[in-house]
N, C-alpha and C. Protein backbone atom coordinates (compact mmCIF):
# COMPACT_ATOMS: atom_id res chain seq x y z
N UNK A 1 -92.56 149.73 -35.02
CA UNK A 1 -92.13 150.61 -36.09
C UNK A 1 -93.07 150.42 -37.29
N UNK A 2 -93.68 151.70 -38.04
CA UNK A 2 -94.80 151.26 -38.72
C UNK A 2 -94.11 151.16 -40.12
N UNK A 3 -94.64 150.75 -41.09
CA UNK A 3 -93.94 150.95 -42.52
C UNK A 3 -95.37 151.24 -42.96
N UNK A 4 -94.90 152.24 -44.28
CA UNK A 4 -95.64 152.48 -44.87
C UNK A 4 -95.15 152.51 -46.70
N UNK A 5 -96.19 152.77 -47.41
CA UNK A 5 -96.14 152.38 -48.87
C UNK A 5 -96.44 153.63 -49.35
N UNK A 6 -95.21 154.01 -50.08
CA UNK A 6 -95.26 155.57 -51.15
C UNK A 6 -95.72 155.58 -52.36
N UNK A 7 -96.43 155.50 -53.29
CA UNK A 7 -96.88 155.23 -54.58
C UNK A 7 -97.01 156.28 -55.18
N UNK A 8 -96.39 156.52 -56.54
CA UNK A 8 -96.92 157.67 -57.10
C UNK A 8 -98.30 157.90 -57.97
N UNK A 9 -98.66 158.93 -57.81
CA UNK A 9 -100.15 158.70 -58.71
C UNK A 9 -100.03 159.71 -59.76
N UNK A 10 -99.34 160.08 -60.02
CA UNK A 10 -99.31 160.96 -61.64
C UNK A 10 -98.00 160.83 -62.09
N UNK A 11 -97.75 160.65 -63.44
CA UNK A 11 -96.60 160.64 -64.35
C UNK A 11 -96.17 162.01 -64.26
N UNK A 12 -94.50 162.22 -63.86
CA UNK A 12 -94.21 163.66 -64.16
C UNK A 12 -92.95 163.89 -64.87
N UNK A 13 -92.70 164.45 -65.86
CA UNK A 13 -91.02 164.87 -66.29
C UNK A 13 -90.27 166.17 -65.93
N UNK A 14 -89.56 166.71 -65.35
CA UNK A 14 -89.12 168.02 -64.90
C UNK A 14 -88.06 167.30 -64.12
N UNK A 15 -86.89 168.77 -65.27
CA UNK A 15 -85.59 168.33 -64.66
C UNK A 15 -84.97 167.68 -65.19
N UNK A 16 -85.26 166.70 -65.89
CA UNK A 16 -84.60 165.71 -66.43
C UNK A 16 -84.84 164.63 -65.48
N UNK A 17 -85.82 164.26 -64.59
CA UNK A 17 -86.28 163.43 -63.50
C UNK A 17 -87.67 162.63 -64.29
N UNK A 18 -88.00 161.35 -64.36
CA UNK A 18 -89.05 161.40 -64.84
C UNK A 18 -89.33 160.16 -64.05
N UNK A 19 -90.85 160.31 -63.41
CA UNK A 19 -91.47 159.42 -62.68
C UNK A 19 -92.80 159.25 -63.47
N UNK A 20 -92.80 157.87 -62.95
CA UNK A 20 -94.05 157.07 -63.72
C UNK A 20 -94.89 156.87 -62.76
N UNK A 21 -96.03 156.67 -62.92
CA UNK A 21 -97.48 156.16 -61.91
C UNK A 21 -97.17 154.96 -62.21
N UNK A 22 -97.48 154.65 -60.66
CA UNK A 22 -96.84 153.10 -59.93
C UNK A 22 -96.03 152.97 -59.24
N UNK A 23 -94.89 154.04 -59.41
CA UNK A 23 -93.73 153.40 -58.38
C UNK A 23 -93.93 153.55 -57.58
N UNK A 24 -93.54 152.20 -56.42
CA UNK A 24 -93.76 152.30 -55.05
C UNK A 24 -92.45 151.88 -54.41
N UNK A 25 -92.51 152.42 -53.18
CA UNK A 25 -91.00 152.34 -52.18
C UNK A 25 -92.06 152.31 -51.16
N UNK A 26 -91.27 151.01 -49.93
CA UNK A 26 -92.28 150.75 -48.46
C UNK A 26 -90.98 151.21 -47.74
N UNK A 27 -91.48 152.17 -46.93
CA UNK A 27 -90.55 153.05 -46.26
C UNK A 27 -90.68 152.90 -44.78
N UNK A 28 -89.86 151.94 -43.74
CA UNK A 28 -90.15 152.39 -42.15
C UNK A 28 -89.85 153.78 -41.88
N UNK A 29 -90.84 153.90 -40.60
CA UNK A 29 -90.85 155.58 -39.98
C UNK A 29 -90.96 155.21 -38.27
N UNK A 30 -90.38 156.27 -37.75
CA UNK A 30 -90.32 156.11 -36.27
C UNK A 30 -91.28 156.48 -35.34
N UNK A 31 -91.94 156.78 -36.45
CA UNK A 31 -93.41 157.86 -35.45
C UNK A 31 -94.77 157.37 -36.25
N UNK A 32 -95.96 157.60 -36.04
CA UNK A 32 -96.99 157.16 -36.73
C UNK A 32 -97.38 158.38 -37.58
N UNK A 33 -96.57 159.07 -38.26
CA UNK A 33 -96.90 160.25 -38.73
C UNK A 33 -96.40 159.91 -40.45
N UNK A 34 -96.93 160.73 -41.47
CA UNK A 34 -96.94 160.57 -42.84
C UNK A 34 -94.95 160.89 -43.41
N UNK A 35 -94.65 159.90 -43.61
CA UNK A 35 -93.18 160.25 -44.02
C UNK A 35 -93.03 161.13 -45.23
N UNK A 36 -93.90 161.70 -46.04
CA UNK A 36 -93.55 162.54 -47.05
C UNK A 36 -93.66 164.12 -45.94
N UNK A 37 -94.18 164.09 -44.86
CA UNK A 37 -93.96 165.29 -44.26
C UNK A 37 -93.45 165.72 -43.25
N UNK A 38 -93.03 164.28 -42.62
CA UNK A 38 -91.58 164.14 -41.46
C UNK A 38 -90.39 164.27 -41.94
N UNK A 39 -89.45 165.53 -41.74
CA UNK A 39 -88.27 165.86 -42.12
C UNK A 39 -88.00 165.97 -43.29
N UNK A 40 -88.92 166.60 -44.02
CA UNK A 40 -89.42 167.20 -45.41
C UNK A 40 -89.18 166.23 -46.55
N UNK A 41 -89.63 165.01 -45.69
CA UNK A 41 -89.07 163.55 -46.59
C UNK A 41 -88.19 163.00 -47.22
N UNK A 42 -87.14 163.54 -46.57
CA UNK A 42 -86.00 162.33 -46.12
C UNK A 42 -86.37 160.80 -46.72
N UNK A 43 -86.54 160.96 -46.11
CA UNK A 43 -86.59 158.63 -46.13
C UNK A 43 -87.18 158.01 -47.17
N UNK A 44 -88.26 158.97 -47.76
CA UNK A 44 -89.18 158.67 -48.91
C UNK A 44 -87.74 159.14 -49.99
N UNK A 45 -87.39 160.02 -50.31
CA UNK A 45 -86.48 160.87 -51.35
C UNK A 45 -85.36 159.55 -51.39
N UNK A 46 -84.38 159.48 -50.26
CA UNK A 46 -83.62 158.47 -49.99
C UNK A 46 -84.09 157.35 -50.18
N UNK A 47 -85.45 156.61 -50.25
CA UNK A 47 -86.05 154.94 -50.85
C UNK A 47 -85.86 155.24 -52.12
N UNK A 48 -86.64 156.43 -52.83
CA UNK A 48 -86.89 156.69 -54.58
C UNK A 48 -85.52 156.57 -55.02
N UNK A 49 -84.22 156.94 -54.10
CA UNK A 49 -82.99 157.51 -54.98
C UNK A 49 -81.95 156.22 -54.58
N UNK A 50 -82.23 154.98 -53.92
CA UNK A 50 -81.64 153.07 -53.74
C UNK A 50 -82.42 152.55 -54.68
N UNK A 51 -83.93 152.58 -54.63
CA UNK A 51 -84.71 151.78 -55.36
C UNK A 51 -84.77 152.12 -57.36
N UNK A 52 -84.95 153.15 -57.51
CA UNK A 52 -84.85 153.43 -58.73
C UNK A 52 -83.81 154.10 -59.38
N UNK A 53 -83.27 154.78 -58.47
CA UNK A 53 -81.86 155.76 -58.81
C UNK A 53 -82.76 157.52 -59.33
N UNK A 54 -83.57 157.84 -58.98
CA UNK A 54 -83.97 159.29 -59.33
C UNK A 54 -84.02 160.10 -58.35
N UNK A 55 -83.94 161.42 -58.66
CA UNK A 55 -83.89 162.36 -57.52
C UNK A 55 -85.66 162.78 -57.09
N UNK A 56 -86.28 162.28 -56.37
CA UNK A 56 -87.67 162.86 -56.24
C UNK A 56 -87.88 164.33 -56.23
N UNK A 57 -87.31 164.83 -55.37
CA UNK A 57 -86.89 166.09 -54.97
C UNK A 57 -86.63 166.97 -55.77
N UNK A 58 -85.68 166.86 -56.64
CA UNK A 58 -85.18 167.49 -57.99
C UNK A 58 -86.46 167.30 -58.83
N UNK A 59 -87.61 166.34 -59.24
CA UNK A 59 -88.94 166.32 -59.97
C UNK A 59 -89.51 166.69 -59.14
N UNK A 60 -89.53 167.81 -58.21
CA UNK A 60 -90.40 168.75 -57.47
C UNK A 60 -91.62 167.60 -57.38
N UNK A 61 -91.39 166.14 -56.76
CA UNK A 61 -92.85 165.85 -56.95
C UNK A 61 -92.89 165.01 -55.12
N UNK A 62 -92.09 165.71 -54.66
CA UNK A 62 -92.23 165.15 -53.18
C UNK A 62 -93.16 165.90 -52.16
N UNK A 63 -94.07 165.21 -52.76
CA UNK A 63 -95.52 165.92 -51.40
C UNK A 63 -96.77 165.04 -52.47
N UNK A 64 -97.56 165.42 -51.57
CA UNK A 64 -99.34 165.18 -51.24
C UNK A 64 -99.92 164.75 -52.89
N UNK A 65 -99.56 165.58 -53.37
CA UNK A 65 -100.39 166.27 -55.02
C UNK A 65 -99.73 164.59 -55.84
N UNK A 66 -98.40 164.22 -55.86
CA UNK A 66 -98.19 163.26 -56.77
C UNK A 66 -97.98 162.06 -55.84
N UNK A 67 -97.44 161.96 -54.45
CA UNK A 67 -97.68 160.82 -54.08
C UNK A 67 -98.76 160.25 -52.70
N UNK A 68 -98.91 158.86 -52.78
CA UNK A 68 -99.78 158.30 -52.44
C UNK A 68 -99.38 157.46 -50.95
N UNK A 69 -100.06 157.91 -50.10
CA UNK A 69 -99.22 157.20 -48.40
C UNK A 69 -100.24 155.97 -47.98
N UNK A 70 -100.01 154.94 -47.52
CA UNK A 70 -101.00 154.02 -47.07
C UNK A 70 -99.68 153.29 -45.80
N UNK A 71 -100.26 153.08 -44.53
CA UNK A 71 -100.08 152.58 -43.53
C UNK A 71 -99.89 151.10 -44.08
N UNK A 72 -98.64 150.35 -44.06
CA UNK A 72 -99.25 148.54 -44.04
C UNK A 72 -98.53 147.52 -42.90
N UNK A 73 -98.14 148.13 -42.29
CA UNK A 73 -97.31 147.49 -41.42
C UNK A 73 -97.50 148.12 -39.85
């Protein structure tokens, strides 16, 4: 089972959601495929919303453009 590391790379506010550059959530996935685009990221949204308490999803910032995927496990 691979895990991988979500990081954000741009500061965003919208919504009343506000994410900072840096946060990271290490997310297992069942497949060797990018979890921000397996099941329209689920698992990533659900780490951001235990680990910090924010809605990713709701800061429209769940995909490619603000976050950062690296394989470490």
């Amino acid at each position: 089972m691979p895990l991988f590391r979500v990081t954000v790379k741009t500061s965003k506010n919208t919504n009343g959601v506000r994410i900072e550059r840096g946060m990271t959530v290490d997310v297992p996935s069942n497949s060797m495929s990018n979890p921000v685009t397996v099941n329209g990221g689920q698992t990533v949204a659900d780490a951001f919303m235990r680990i910090y308490g924010i809605d990713i999803k709701k800061a429209g910032a769940l995909n490619m453009a603000y976050l950062d995927v690296e394989r470490i496990g």
